[in-house]
C-alpha atoms as a PDB file:
ATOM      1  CA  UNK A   1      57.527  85.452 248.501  1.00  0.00           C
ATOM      2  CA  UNK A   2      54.364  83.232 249.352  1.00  0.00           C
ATOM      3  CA  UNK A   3      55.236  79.960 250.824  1.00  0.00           C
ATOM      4  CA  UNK A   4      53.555  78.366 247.791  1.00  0.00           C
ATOM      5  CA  UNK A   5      56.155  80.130 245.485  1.00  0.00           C
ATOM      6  CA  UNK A   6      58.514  79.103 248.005  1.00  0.00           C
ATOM      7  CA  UNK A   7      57.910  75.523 247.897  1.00  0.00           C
ATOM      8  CA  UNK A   8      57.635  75.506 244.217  1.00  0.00           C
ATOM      9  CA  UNK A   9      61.185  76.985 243.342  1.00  0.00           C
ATOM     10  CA  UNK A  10      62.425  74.706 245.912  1.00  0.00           C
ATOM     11  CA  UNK A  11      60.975  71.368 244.011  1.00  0.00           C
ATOM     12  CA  UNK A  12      61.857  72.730 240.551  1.00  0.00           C
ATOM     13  CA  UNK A  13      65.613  73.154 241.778  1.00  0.00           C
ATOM     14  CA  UNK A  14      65.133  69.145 242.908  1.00  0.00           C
ATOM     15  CA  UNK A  15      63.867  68.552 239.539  1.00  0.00           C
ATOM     16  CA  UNK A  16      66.619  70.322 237.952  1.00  0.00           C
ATOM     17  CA  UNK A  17      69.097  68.331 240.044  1.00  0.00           C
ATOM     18  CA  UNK A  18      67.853  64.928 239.136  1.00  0.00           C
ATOM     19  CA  UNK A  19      67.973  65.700 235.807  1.00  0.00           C
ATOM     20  CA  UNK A  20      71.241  67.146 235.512  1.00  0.00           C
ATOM     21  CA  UNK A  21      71.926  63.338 237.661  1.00  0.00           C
ATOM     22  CA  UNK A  22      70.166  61.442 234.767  1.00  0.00           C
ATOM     23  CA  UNK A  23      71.861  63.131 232.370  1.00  0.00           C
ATOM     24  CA  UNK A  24      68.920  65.248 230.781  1.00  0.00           C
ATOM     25  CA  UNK A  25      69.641  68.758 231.144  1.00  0.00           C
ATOM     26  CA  UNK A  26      69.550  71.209 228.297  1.00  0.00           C
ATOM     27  CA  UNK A  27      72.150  73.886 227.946  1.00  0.00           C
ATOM     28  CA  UNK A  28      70.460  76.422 229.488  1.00  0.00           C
ATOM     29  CA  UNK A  29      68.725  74.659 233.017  1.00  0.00           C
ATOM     30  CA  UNK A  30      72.824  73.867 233.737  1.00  0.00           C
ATOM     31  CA  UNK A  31      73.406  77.534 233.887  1.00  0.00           C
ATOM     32  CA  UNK A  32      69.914  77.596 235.407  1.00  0.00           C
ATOM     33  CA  UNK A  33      70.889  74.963 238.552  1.00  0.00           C
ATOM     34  CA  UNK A  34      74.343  77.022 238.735  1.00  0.00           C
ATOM     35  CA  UNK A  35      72.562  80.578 239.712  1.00  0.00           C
ATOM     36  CA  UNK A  36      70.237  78.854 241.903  1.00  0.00           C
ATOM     37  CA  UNK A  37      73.218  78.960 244.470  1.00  0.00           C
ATOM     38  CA  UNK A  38      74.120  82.221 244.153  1.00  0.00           C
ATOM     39  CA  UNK A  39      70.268  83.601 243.893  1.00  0.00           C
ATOM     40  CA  UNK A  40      68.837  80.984 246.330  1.00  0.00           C
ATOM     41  CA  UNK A  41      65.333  82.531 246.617  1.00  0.00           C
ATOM     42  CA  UNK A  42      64.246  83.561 243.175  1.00  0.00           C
ATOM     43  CA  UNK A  43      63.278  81.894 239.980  1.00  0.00           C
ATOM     44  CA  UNK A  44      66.217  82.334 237.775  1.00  0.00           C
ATOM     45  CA  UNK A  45      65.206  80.154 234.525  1.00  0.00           C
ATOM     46  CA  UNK A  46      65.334  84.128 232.776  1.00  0.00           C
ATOM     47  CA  UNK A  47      68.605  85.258 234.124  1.00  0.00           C
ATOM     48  CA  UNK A  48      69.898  82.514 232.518  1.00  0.00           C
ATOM     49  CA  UNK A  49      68.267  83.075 229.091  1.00  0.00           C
ATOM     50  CA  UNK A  50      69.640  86.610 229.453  1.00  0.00           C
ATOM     51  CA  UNK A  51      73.143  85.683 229.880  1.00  0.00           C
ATOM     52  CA  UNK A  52      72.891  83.783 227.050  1.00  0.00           C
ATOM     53  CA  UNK A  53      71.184  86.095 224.751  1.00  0.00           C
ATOM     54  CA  UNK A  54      73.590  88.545 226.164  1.00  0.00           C
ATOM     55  CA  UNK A  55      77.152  86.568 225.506  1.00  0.00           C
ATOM     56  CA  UNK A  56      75.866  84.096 223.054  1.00  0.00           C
ATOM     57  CA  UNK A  57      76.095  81.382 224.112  1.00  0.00           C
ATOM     58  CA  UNK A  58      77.469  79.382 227.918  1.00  0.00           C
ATOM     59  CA  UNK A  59      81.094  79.701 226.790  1.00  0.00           C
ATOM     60  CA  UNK A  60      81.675  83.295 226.399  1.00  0.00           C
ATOM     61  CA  UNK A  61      79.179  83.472 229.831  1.00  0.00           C
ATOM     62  CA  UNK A  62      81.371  81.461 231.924  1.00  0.00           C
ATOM     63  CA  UNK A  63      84.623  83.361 230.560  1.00  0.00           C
ATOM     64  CA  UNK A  64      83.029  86.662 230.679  1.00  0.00           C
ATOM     65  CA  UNK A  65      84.705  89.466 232.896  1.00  0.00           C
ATOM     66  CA  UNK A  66      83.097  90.558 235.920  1.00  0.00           C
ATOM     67  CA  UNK A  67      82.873  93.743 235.276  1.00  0.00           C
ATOM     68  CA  UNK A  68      80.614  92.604 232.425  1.00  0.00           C
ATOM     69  CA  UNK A  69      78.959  90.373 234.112  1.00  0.00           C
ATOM     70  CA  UNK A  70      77.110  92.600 236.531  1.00  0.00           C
ATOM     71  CA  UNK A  71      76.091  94.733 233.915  1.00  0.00           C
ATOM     72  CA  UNK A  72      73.248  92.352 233.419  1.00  0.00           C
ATOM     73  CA  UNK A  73      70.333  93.228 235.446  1.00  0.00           C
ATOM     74  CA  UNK A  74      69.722  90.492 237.847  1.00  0.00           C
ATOM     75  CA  UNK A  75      73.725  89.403 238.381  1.00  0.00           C
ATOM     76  CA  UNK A  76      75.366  90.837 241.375  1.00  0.00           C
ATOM     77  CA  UNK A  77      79.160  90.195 242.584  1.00  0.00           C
ATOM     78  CA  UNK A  78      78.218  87.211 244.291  1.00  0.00           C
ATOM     79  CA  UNK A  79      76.689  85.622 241.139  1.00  0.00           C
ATOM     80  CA  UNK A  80      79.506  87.378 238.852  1.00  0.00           C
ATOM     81  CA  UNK A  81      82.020  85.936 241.313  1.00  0.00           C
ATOM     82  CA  UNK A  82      80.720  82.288 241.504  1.00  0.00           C
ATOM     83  CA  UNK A  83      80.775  81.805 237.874  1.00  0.00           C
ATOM     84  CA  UNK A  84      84.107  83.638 237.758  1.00  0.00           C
ATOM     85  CA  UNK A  85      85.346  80.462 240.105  1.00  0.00           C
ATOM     86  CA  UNK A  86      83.853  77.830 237.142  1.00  0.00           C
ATOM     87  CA  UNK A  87      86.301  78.702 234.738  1.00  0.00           C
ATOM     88  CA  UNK A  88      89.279  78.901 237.076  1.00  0.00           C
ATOM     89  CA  UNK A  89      88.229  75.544 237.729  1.00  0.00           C
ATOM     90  CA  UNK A  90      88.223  74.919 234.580  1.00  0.00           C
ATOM     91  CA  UNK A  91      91.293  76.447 233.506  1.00  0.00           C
ATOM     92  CA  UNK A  92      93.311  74.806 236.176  1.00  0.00           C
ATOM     93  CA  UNK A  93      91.533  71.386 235.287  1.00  0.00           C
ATOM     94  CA  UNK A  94      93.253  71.652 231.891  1.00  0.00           C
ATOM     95  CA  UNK A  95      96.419  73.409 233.307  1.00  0.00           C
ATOM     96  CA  UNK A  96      96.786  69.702 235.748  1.00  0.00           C
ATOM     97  CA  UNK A  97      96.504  67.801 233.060  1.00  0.00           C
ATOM     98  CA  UNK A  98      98.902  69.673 230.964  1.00  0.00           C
ATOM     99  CA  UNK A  99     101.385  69.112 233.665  1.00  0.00           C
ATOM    100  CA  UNK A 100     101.091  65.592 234.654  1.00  0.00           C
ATOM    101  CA  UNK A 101     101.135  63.967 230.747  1.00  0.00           C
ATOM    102  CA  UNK A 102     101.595  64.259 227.171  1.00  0.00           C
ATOM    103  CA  UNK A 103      97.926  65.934 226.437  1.00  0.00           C
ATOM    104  CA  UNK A 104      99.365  69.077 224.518  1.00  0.00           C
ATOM    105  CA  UNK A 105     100.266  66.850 221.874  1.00  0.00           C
ATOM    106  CA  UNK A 106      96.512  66.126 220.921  1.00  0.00           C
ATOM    107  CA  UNK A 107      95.308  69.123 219.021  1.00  0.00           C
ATOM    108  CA  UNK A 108      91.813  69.205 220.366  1.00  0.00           C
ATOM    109  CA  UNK A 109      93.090  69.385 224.427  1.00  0.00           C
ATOM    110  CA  UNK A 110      95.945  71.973 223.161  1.00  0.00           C
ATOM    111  CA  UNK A 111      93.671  74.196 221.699  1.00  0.00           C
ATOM    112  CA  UNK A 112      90.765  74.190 224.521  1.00  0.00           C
ATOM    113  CA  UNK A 113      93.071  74.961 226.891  1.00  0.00           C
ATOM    114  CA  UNK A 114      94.447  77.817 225.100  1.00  0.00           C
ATOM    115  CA  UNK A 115      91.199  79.150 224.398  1.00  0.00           C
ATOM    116  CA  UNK A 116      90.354  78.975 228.361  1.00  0.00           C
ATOM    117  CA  UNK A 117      93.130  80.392 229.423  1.00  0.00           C
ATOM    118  CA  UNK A 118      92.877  83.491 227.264  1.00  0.00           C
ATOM    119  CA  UNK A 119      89.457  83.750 225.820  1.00  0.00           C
ATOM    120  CA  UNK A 120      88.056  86.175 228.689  1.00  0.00           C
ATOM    121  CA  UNK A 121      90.808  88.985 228.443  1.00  0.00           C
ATOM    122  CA  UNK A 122      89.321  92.328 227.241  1.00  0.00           C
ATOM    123  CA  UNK A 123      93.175  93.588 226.354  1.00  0.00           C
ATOM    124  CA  UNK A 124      95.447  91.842 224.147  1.00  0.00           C
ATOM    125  CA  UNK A 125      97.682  89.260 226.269  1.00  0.00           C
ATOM    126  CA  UNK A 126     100.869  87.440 225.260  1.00  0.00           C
ATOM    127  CA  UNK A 127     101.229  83.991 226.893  1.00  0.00           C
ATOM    128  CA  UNK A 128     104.434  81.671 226.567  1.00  0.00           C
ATOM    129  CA  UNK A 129     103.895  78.117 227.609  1.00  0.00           C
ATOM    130  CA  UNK A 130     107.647  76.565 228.169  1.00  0.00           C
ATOM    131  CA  UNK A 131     107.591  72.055 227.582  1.00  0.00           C
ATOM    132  CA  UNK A 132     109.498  69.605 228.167  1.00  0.00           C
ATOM    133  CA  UNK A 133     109.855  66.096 226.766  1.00  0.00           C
ATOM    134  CA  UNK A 134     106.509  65.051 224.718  1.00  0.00           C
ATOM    135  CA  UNK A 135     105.030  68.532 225.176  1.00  0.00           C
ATOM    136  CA  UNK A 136     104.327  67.960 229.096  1.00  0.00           C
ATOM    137  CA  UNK A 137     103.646  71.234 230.141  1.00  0.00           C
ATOM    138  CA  UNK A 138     106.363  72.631 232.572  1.00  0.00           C
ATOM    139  CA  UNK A 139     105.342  76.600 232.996  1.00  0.00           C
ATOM    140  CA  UNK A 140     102.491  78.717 232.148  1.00  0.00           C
ATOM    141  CA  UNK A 141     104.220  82.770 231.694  1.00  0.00           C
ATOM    142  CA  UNK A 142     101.936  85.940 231.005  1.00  0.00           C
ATOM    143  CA  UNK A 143     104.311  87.285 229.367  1.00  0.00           C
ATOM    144  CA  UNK A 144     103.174  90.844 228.475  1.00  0.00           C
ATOM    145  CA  UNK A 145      99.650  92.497 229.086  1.00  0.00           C
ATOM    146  CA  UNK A 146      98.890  95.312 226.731  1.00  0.00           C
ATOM    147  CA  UNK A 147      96.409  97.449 225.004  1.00  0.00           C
ATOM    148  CA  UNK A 148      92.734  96.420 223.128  1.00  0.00           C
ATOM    149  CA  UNK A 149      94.575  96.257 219.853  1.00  0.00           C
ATOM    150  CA  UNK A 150      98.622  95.638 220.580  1.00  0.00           C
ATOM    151  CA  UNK A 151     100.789  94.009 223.395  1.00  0.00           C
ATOM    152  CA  UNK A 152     104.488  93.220 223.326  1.00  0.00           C
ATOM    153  CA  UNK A 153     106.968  89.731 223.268  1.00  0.00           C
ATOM    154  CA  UNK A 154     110.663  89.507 223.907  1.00  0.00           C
ATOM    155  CA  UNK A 155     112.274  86.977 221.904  1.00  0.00           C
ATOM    156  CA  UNK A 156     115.329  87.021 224.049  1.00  0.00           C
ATOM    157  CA  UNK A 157     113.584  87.017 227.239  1.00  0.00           C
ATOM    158  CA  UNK A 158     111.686  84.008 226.152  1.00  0.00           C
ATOM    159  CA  UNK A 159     114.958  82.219 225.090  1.00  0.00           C
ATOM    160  CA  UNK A 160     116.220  83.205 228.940  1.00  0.00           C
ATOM    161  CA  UNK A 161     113.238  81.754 230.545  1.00  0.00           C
ATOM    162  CA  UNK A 162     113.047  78.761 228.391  1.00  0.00           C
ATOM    163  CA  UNK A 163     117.226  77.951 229.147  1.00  0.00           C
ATOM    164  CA  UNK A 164     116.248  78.120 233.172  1.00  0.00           C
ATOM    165  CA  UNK A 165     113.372  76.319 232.698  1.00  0.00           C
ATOM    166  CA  UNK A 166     115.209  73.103 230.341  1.00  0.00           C
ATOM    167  CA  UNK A 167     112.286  73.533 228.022  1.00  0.00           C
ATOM    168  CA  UNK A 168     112.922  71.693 224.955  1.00  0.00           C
ATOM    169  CA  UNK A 169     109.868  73.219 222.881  1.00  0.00           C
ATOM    170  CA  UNK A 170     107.955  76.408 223.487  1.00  0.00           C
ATOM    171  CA  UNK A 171     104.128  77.874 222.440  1.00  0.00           C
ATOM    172  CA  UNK A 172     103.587  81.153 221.848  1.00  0.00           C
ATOM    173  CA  UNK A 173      99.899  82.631 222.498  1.00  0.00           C
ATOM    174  CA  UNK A 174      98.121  85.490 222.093  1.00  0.00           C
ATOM    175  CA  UNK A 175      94.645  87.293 221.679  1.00  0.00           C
ATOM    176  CA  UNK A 176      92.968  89.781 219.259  1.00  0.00           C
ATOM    177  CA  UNK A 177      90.257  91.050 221.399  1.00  0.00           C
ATOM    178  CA  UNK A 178      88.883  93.516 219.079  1.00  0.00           C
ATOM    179  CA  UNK A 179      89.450  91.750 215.598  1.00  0.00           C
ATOM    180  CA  UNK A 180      88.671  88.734 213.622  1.00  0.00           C
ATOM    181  CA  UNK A 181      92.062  88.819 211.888  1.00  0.00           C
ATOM    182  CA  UNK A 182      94.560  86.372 212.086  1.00  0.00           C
ATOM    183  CA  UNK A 183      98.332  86.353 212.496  1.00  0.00           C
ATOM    184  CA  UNK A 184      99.440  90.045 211.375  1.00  0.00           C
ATOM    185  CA  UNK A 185     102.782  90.342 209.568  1.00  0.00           C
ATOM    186  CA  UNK A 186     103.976  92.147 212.621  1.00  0.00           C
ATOM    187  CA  UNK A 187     102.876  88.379 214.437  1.00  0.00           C
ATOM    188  CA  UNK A 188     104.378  86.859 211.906  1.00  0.00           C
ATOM    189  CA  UNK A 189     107.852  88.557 211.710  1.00  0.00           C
ATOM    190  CA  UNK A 190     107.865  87.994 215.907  1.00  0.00           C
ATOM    191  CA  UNK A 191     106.977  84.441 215.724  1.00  0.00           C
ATOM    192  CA  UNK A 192     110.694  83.856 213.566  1.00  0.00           C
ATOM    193  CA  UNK A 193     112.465  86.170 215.684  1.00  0.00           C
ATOM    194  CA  UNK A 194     111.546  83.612 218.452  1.00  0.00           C
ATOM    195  CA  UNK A 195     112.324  80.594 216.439  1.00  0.00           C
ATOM    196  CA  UNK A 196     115.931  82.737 215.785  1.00  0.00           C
ATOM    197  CA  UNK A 197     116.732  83.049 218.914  1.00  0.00           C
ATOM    198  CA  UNK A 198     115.813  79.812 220.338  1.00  0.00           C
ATOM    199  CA  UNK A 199     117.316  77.975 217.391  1.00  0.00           C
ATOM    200  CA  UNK A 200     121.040  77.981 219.362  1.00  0.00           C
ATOM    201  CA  UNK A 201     120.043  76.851 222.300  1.00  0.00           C
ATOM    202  CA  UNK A 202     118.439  73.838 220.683  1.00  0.00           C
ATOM    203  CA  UNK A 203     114.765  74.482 221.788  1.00  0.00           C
ATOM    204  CA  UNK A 204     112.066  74.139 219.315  1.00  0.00           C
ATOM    205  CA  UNK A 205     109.487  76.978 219.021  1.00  0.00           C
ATOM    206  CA  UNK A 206     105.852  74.059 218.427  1.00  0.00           C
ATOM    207  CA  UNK A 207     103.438  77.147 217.171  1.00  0.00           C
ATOM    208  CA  UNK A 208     101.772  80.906 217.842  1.00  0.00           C
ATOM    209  CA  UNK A 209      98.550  80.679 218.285  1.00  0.00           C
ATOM    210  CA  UNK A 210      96.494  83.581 217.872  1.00  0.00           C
ATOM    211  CA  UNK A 211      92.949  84.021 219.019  1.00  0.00           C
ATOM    212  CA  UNK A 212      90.579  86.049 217.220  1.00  0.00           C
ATOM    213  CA  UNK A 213      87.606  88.159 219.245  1.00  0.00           C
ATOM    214  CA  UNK A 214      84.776  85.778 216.736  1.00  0.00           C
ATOM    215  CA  UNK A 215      86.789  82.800 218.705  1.00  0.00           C
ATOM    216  CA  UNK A 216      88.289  81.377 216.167  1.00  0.00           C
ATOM    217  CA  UNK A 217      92.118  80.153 216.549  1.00  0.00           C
ATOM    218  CA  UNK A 218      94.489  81.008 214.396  1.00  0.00           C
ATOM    219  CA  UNK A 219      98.251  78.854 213.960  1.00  0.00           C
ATOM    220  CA  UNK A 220     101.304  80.045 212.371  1.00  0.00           C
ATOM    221  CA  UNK A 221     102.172  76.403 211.673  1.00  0.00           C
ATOM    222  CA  UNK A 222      98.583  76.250 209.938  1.00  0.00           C
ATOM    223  CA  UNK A 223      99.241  79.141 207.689  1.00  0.00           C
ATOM    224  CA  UNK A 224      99.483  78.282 203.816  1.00  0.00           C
ATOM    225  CA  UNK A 225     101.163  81.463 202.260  1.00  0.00           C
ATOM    226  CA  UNK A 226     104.502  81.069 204.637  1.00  0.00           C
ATOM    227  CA  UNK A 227     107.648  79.485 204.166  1.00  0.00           C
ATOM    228  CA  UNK A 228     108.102  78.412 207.333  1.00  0.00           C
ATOM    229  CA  UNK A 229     111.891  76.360 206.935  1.00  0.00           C
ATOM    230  CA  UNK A 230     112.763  77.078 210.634  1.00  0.00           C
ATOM    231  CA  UNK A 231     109.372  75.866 212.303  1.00  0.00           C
ATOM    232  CA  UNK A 232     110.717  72.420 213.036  1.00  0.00           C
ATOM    233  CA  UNK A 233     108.003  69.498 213.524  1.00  0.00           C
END
C-alpha cells in the first residue's frame, strides 16, 4: 500500500469516528468503522455493502453464523469472530436487564430479546425462559436443539425445572429456520400440554413465541382462531 493510501484510510477512519461521535453515521459506515478493526489496513466501505447485500440488512449480519460469515469473500475468522462478539454483547445486554427488573413485561424489550437470542440458529431451537414475580427474568434454558425443520419440548421437564427454580410464570420459545409459518398445530397442541402440566403447581405458562425464518414473531396468546381458556393473563 502507498503511504498516500495509507494516510488516507487512516483519516477517513477519523472521519468515520467523529461522525459516528456527532451522531451522523448512516447504517452502513457503522458496520464500515466496525471492520476497520478487524481489517486495519484496507478500505472496507465494500465489504460492508456486501454483507449487507448478502444478509439484507445489519441485523441478520450481526446474528449471522460464522460459518456463513466467512463465506463472503473479504471476511476471515477474525472479522467473522469480532462481529460474532457484538451480538453476544448484545444478547447479554438484554439478558442483564431481563434479570435485574420488570422489562419482560413491555412487549417491545420481550420480543427483541427473544429475537436476539434465537434469530442466528440455522436448526430449530426450543428455549424456556423460567420468571418470577413481575416477569423478572430468573433462568434462560436451551431446552432442546434439533433438526432444520423439527426439535423437541418436555412438558414435564419444564414443570420440574420451573418447581426448582420458584418460577411463577414461564415463556416458551422457539424458531422455524426454514419456514415462514407460524405456530403449527403440533406447536399448538405442545403449548397446552405445558399450560396442563404447569396448571397444578400454580405456575402460569405467559406465551410461545415462535419465530419465523422471514423474522417475523409469531404468539400463541396473539392467535385469533384458538380458544385459549387455560392461557391465564
Amino acid at each position: 500500500m502507498a503511504k498516500s493510501d495509507e494516510l488516507f484510510h487512516v483519516g477517513h477512519r477519523e472521519r468515520l469516528k467523529e461522525k459516528l461521535l456527532n451522531g451522523q453515521l448512516a447504517d452502513y459506515e457503522k458496520l464500515e468503522l466496525l471492520l476497520t478493526y478487524a481489517i486495519p489496513r484496507r478500505d472496507v466501505k465494500p465489504l460492508a455493502r456486501k454483507l449487507i447485500a448478502q444478509f439484507k440488512n445489519i441485523y441478520y449480519v450481526l446474528r449471522a453464523p460464522v460459518e456463513e460469515l466467512v463465506k463472503v469473500p473479504g471476511i476471515g475468522h477474525n472479522t467473522a469472530i469480532l462481529i460474532k462478539l457484538f451480538h453476544e454483547l448484545e444478547l447479554i445486554s438484554y439478558e442483564q436487564r431481563a434479570v435485574s427488573g420488570t422489562y419482560l413485561q413491555d412487549d417491545k424489550f420481550r420480543n427483541a430479546y427473544c429475537r436476539t437470542l434465537i434469530s442466528n440458529a440455522t436448526v430449530e431451537k426450543f428455549f424456556v425462559l423460567y420468571m418470577g414475580a413481575n416477569m423478572q427474568l430468573i433462568y434462560v434454558e436451551e431446552h432442546s436443539n434439533g433438526t432444520i425443520d423439527q426439535t423437541g419440548a418436555y412438558p414435564r421437564e419444564i414443570a420440574k425445572k420451573a418447581l426448582q427454580l420458584n418460577a411463577l410464570s414461564v415463556l416458551l420459545l422457539h424458531n422455524h429456520p426454514v419456514s415462514n409459518n407460524s405456530l403449527s398445530l403440533d406447536d399448538c397442541s405442545l403449548t397446552e400440554h405445558v399450560i396442563q402440566a404447569l396448571e397444578p403447581l400454580n405456575i402460569t405458562l405467559y406465551d410461545h413465541l415462535v419465530l419465523a425464518s422471514n423474522g417475523v414473531l409469531h404468539s400463541y396468546r396473539a392467535l385469533p382462531w384458538l380458544q385459549k381458556k387455560s392461557l391465564k393473563s
